[in-house]
PDB file of N, CA and C in Angstrom:
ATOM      1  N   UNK A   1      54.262   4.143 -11.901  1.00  0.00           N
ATOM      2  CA  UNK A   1      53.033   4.223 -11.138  1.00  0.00           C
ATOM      3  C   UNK A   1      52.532   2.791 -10.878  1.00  0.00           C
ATOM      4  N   UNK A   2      52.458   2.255  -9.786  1.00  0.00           N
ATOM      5  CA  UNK A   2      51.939   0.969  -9.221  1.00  0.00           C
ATOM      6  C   UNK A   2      49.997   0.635  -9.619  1.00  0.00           C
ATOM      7  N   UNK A   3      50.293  -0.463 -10.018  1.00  0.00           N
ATOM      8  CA  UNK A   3      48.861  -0.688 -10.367  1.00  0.00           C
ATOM      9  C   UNK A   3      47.931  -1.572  -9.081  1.00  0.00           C
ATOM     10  N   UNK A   4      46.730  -0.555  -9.466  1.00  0.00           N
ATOM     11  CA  UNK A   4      45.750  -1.082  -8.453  1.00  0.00           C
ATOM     12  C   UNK A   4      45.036  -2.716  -7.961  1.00  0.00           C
ATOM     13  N   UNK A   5      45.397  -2.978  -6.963  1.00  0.00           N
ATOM     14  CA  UNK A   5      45.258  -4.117  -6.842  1.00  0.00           C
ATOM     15  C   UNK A   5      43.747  -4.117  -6.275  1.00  0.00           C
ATOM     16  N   UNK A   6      43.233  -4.764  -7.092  1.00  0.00           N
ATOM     17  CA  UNK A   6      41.539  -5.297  -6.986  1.00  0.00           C
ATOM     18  C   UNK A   6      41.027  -6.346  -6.653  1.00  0.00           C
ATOM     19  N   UNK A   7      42.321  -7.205  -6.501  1.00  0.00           N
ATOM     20  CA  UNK A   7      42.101  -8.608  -5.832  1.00  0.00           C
ATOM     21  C   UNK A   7      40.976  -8.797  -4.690  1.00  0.00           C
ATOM     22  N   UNK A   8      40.771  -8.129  -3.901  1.00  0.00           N
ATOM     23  CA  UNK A   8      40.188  -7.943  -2.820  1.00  0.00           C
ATOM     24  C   UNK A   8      39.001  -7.234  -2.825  1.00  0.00           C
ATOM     25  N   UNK A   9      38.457  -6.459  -3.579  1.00  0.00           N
ATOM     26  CA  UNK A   9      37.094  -5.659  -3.691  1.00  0.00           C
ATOM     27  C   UNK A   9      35.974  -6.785  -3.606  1.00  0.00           C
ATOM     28  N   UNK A  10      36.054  -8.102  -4.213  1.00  0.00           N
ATOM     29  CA  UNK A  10      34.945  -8.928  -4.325  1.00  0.00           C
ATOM     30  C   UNK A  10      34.610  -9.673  -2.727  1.00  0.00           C
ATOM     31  N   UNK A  11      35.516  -9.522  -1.839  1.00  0.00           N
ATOM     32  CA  UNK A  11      35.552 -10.008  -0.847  1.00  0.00           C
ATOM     33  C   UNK A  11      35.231  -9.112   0.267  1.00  0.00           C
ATOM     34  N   UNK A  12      35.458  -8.193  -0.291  1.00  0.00           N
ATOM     35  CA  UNK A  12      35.320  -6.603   1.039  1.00  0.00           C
ATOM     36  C   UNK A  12      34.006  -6.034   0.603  1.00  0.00           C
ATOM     37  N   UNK A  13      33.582  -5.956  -0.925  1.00  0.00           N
ATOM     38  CA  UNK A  13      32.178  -5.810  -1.387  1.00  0.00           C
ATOM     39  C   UNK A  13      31.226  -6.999  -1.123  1.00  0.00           C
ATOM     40  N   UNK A  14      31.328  -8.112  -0.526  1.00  0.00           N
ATOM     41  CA  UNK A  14      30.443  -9.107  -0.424  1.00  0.00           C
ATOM     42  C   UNK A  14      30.208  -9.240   1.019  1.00  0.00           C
ATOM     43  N   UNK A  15      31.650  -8.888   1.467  1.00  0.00           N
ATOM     44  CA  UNK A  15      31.433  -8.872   3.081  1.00  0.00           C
ATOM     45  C   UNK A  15      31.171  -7.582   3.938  1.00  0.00           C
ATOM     46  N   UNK A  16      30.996  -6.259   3.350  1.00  0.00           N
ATOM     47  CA  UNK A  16      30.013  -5.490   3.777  1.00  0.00           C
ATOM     48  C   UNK A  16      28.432  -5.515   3.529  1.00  0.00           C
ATOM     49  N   UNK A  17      28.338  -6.604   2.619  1.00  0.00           N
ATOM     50  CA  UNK A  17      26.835  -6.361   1.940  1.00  0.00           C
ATOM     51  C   UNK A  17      26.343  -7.617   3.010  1.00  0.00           C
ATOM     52  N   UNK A  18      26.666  -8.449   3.221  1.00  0.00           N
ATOM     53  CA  UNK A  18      26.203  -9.246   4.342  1.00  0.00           C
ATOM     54  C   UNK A  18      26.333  -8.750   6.079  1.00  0.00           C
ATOM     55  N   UNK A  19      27.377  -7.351   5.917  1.00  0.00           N
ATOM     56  CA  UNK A  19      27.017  -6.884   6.939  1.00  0.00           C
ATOM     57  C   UNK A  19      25.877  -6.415   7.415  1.00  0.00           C
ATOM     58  N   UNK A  20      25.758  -5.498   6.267  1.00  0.00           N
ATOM     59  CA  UNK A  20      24.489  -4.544   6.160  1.00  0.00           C
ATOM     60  C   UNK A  20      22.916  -5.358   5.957  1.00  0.00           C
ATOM     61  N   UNK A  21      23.088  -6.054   5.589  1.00  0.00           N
ATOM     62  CA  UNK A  21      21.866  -7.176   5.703  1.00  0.00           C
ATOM     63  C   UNK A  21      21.309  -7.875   7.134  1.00  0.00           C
ATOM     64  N   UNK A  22      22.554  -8.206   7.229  1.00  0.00           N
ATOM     65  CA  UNK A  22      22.199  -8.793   8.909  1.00  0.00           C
ATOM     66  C   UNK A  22      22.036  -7.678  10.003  1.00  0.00           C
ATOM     67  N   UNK A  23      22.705  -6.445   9.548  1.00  0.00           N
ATOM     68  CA  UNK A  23      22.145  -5.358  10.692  1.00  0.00           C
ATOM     69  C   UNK A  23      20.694  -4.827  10.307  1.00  0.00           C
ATOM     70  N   UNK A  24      20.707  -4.841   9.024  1.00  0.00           N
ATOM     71  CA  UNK A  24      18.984  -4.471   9.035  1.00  0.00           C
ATOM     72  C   UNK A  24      17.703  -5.395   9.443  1.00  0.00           C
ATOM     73  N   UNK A  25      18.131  -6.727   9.202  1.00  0.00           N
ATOM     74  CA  UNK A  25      17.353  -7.499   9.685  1.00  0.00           C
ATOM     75  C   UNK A  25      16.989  -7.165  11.365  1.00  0.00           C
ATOM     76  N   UNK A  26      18.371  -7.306  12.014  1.00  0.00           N
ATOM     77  CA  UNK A  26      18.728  -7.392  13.319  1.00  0.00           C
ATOM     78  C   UNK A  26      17.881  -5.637  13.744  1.00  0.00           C
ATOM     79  N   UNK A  27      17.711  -4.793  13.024  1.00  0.00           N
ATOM     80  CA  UNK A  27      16.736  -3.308  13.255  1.00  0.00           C
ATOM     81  C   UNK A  27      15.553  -3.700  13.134  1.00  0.00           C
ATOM     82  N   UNK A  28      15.053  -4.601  12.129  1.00  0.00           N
ATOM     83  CA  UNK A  28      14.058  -4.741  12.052  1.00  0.00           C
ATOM     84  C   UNK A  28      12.942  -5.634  12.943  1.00  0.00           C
ATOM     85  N   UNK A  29      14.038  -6.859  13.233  1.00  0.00           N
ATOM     86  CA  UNK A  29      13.486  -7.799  14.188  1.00  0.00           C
ATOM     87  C   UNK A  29      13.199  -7.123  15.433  1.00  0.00           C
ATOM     88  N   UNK A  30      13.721  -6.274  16.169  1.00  0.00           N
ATOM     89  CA  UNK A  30      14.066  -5.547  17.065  1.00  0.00           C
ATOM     90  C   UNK A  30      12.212  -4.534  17.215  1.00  0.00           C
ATOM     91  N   UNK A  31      11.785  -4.192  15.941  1.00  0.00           N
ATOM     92  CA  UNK A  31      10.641  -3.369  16.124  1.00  0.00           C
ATOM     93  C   UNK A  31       9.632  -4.326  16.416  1.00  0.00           C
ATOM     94  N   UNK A  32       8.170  -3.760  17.086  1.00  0.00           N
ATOM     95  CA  UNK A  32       7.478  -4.717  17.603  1.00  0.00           C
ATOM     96  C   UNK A  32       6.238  -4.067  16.762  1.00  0.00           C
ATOM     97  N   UNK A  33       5.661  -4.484  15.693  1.00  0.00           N
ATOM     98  CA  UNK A  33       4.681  -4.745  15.094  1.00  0.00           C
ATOM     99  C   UNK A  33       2.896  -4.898  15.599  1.00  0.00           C
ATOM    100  N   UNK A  34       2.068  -4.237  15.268  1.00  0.00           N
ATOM    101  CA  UNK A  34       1.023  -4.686  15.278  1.00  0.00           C
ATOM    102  C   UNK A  34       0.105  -5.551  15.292  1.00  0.00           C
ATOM    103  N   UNK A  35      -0.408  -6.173  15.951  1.00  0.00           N
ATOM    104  CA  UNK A  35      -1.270  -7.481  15.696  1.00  0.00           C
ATOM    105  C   UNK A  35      -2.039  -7.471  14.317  1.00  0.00           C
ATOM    106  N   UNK A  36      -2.478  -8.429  13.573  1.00  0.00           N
ATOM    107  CA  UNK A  36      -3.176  -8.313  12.610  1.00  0.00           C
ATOM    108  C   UNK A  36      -4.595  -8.033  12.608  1.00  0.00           C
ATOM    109  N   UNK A  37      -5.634  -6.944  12.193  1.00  0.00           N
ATOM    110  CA  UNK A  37      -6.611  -6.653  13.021  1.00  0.00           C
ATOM    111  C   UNK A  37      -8.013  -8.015  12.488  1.00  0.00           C
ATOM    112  N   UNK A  38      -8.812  -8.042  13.850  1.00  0.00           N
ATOM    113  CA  UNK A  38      -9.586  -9.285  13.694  1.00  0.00           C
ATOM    114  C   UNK A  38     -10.965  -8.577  12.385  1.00  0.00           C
ATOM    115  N   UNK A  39     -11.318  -9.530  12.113  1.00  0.00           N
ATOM    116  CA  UNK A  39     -12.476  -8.692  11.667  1.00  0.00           C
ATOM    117  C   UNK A  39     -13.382  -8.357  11.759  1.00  0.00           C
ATOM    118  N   UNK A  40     -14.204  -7.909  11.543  1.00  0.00           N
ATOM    119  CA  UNK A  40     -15.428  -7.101  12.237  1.00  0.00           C
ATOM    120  C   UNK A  40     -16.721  -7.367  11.473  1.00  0.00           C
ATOM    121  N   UNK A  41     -17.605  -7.789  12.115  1.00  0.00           N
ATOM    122  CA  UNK A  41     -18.616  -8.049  11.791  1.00  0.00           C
ATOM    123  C   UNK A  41     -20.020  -6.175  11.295  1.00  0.00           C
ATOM    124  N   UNK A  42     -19.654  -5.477  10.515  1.00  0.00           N
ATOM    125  CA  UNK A  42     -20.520  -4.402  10.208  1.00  0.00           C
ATOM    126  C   UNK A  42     -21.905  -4.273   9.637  1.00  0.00           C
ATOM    127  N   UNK A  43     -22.601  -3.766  10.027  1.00  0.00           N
ATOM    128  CA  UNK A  43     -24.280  -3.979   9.965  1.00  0.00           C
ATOM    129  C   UNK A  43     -24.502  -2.566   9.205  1.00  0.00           C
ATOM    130  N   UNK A  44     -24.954  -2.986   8.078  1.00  0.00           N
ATOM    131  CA  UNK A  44     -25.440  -1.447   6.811  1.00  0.00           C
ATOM    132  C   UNK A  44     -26.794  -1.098   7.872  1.00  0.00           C
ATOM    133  N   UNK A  45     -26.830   0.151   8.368  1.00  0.00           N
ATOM    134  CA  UNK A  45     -27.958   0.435   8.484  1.00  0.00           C
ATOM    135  C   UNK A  45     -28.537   1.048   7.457  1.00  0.00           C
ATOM    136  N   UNK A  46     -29.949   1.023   7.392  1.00  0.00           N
ATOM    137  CA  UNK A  46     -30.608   1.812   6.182  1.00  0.00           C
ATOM    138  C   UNK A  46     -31.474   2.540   6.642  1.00  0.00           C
ATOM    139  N   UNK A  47     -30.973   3.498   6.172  1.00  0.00           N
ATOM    140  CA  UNK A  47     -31.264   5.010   5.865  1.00  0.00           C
ATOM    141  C   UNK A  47     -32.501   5.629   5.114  1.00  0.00           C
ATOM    142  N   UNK A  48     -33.649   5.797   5.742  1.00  0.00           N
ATOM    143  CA  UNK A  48     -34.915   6.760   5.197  1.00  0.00           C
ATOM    144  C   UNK A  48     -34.521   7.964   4.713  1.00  0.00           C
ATOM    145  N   UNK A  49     -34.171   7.662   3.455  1.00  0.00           N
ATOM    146  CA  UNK A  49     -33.743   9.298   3.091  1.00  0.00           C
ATOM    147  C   UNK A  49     -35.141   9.931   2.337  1.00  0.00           C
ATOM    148  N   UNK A  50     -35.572  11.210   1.956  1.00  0.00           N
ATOM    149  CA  UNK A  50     -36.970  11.968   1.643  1.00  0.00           C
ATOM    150  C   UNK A  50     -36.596  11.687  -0.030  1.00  0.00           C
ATOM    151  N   UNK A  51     -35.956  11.480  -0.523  1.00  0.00           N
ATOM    152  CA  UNK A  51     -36.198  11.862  -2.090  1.00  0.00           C
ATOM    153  C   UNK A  51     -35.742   9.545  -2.402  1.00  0.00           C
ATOM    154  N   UNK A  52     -35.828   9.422  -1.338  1.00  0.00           N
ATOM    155  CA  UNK A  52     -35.712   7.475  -1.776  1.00  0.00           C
ATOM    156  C   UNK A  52     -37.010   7.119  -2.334  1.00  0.00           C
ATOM    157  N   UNK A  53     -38.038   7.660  -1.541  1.00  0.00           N
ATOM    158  CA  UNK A  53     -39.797   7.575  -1.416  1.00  0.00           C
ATOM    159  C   UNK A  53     -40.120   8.222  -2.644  1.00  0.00           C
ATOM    160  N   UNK A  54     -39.479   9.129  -3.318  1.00  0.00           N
ATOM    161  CA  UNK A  54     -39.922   9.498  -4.493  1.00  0.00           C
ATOM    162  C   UNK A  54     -39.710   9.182  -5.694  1.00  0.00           C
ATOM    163  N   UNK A  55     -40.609   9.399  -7.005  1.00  0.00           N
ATOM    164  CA  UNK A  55     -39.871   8.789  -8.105  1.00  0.00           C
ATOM    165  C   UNK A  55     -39.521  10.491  -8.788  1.00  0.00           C
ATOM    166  N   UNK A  56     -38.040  10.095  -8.744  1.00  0.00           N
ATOM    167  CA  UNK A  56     -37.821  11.706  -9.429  1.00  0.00           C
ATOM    168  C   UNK A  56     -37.052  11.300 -10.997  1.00  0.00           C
ATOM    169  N   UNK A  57     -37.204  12.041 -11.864  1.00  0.00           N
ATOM    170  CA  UNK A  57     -36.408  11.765 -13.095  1.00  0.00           C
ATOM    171  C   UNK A  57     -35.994  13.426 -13.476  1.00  0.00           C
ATOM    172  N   UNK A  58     -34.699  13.373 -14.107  1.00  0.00           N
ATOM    173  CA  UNK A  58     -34.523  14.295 -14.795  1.00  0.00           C
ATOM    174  C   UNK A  58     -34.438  14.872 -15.621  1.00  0.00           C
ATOM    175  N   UNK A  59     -34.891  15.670 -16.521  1.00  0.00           N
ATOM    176  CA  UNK A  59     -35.070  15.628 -18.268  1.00  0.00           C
ATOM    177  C   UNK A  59     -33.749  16.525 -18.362  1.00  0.00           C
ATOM    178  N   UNK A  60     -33.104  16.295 -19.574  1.00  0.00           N
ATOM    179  CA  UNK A  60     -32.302  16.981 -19.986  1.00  0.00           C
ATOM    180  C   UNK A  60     -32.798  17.339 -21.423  1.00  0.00           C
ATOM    181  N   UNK A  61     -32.121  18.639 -21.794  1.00  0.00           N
ATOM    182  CA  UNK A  61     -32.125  18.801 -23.334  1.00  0.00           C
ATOM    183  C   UNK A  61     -32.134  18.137 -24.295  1.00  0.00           C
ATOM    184  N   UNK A  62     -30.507  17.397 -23.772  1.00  0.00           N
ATOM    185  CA  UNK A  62     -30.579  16.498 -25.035  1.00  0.00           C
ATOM    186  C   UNK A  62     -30.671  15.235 -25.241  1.00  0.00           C
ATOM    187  N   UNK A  63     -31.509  14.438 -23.659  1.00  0.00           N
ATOM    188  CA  UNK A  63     -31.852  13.476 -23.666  1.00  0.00           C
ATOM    189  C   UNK A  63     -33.221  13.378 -23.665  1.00  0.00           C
ATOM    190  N   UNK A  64     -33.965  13.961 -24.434  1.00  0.00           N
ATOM    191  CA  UNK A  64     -35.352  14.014 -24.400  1.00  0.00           C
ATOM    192  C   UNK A  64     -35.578  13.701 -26.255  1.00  0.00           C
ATOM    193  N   UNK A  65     -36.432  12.671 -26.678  1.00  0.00           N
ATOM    194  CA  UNK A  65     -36.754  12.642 -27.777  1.00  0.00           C
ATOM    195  C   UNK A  65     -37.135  13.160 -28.674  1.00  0.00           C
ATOM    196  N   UNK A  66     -36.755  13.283 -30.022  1.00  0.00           N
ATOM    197  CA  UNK A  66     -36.785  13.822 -31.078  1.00  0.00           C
ATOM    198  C   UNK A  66     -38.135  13.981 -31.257  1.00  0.00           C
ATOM    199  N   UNK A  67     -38.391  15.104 -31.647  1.00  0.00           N
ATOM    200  CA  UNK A  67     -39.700  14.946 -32.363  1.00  0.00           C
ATOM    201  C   UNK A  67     -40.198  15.783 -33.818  1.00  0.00           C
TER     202      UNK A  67
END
């Protein structure tokens, strides 16, 4: 039985992997990308809400002091 010659895998494995690199690049360069978005200047408006105007508290059970 003839033995496998492997001489060549490091050269056929290095030179598909630089195939495949340069074709993905070459897919990728190829797509056309988005501009980077500018930024935006946003203004909080504020909001009259009905319970802002009030002072409300809430008692709980067991946050109410010992007595």
């Amino acid at each position: 039985m003839p033995q496998l010659d492997t001489s060549t895998w490091f050269i056929t494995i290095l030179s598909s992997m630089i195939t495949l690199f340069i074709l993905f690049q070459l897919k990728f360069s190829s797509r056309i990308f988005p501009a980077n978005p500018s930024p935006k200047m946003v203004t909080m408006k504020k909001t009259n809400n009905p319970w802002e105007s009030k002072w409300t508290k809430i008692y709980l059970p067991l946050s109410s002091p010992r007595q």
